[in-house]
Protein backbone atom coordinates (compact mmCIF):
# COMPACT_ATOMS: atom_id res chain seq x y z
CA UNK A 1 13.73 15.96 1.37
CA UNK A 2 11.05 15.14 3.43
CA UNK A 3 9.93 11.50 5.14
CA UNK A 4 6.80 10.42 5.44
CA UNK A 5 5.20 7.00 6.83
CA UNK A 6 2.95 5.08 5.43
CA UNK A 7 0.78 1.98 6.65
CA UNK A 8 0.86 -0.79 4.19
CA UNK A 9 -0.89 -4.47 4.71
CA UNK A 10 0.90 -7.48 2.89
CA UNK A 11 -0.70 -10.99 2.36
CA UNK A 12 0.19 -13.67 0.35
CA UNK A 13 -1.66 -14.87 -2.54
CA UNK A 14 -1.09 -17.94 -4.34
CA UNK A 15 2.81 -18.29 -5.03
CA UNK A 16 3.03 -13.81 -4.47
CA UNK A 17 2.88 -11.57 -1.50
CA UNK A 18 0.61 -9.04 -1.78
CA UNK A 19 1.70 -5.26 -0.75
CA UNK A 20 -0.86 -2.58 -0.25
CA UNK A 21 -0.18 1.06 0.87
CA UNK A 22 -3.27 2.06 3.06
CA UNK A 23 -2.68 5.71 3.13
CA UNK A 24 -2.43 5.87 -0.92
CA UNK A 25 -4.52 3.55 -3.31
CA UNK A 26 -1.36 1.57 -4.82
CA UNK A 27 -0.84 -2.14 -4.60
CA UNK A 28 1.74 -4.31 -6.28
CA UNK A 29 3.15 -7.64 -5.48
CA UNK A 30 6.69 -10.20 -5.13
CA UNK A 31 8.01 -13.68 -4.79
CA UNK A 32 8.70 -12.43 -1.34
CA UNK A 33 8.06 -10.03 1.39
CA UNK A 34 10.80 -8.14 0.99
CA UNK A 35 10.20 -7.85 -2.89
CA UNK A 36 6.58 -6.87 -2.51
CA UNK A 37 7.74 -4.38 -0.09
CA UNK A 38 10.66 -3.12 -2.70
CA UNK A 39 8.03 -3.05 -5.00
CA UNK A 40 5.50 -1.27 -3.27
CA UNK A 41 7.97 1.60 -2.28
CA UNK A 42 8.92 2.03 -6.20
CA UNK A 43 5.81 2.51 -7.02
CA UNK A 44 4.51 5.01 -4.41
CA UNK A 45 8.04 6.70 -5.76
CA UNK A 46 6.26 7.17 -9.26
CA UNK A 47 2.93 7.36 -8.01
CA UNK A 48 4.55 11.04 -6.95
CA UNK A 49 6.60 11.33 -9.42
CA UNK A 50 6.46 15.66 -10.01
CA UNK A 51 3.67 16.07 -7.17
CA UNK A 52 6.00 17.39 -4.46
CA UNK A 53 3.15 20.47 -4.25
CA UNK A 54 0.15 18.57 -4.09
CA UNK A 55 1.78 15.52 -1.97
CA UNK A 56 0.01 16.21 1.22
CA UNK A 57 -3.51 16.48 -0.58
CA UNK A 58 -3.61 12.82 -1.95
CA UNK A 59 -2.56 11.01 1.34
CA UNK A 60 -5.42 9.95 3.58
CA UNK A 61 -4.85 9.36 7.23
CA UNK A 62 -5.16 5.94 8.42
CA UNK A 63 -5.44 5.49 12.65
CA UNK A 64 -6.03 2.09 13.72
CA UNK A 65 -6.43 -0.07 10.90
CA UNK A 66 -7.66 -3.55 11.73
CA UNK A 67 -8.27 -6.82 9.80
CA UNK A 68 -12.00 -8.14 10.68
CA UNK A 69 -14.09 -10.59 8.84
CA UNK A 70 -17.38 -9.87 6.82
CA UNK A 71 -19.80 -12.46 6.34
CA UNK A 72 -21.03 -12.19 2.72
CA UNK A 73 -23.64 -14.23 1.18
CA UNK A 74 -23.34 -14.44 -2.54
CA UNK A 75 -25.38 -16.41 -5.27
């Protein structure tokens, strides 16, 4: 079995933390860090469920990520 690393961004939101895998679009959330992070890692597990051959394909590289603001005007 292989390991990979992923980058992941958590936030909370309301009474939930937020977990986000940056390398893979899959998100999920938890009562707490920890659980969002649980979370998170069960569901990259069945995001790949039976894709050991085309695993490498759906990841995207992610060097550097940063948080910035963006001013957005809205009506």
């Amino acid at each position: 079995m292989k390991k990979v690393t992923f980058k992941n961004i958590i936030w909370k939101e309301g009474k939930h933390y937020v977990a986000q895998c940056l390398n893979i679009d899959v998100a999920t959330f938890g009562t707490t860090k920890k659980k969002a992070l649980s979370n998170l890692n069960e569901a990259l597990e069945l995001y790949f469920e039976g894709e050991s051959s085309h695993f490498a394909k759906n990841i995207r590289k992610t060097e550097r990520s940063e948080i910035v603001t963006l001013p957005f005007r809205y009506a």
